[in-house]
Protein backbone atom coordinates (compact mmCIF):
# COMPACT_ATOMS: atom_id res chain seq x y z
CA UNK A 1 69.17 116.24 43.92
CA UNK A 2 66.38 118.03 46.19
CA UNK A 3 67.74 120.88 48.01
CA UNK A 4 66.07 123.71 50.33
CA UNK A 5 66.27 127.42 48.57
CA UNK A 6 65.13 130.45 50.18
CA UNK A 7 62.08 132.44 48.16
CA UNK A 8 62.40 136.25 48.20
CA UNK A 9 59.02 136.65 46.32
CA UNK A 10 57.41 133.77 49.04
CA UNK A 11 59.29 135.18 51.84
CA UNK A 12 60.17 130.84 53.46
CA UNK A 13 62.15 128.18 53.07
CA UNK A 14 60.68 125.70 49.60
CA UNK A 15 61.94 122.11 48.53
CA UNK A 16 63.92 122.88 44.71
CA UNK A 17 65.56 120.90 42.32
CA UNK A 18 67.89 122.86 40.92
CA UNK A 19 68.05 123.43 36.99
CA UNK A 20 70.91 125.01 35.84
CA UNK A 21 73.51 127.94 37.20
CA UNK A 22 75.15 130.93 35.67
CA UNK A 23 77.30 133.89 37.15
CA UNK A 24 76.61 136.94 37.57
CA UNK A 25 78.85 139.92 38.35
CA UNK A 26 78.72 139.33 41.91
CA UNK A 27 77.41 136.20 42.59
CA UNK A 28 75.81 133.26 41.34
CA UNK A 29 72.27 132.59 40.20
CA UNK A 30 70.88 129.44 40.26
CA UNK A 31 67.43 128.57 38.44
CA UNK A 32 65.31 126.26 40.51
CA UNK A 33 62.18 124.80 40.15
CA UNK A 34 60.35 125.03 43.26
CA UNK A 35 58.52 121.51 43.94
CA UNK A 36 55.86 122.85 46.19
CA UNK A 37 54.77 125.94 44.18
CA UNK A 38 55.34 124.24 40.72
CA UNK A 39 57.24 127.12 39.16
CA UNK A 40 60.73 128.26 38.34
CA UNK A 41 62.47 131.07 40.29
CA UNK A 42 66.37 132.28 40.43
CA UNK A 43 67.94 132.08 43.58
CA UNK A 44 71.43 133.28 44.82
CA UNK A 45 73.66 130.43 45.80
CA UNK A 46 73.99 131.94 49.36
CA UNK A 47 70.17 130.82 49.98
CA UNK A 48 70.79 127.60 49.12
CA UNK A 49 71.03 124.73 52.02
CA UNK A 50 71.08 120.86 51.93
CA UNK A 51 67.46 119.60 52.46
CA UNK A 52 67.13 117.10 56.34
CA UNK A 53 65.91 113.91 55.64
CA UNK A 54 62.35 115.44 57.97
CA UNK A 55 61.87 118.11 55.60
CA UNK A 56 62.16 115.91 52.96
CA UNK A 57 59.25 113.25 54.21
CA UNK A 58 56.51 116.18 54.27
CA UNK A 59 54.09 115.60 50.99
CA UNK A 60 54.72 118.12 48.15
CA UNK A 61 51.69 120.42 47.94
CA UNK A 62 52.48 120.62 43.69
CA UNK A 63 52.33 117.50 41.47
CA UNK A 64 53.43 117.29 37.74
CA UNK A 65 50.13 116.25 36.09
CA UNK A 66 49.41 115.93 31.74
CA UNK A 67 46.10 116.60 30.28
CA UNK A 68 45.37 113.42 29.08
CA UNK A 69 42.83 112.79 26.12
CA UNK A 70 42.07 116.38 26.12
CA UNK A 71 41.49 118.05 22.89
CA UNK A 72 41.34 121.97 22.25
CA UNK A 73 37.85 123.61 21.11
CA UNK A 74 37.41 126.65 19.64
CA UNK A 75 35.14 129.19 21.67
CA UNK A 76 32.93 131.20 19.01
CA UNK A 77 31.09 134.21 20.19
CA UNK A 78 28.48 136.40 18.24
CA UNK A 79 29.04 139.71 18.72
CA UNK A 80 25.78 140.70 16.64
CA UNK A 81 24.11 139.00 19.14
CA UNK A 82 23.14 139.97 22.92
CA UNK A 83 23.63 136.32 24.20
């Protein structure tokens, strides 16, 4: 489920699927992964609000992409050389 979780570090309001939850001392954290910014942050569960069906039909800026076909290479440098 998509959900709406407020970003200290981003200071707004992001789209997050949340990942998995654990308690704390005071409160609980959540993990989410934030679906605009592509990255995982931990959230308390008092910033987190059921997503509108308006903010959910605005395009996610982030897309889950693989590297298809692509093969690692090895860079070699020469340090005895000045190239």
């Amino acid at each position: 489920q998509i959900c709406v979780v407020f970003s200290e570090e981003l200071k707004c309001w992001c789209r997050a699927v949340i990942k998995s939850i654990m308690y704390c001392t005071d409160d609980y954290q959540t993990e989410c992964f934030l679906l605009d910014y592509a990255k995982y942050i931990f959230v308390k569960s008092k910033n987190i609000r059921v997503a509108l069906e308006a903010f959910m039909q605005i395009p996610y800026r982030a897309k889950k992409c693989r590297l298809y076909r692509t093969k690692p290479v090895t860079l070699r440098i020469d340090f005895y050389e000045d190239t």
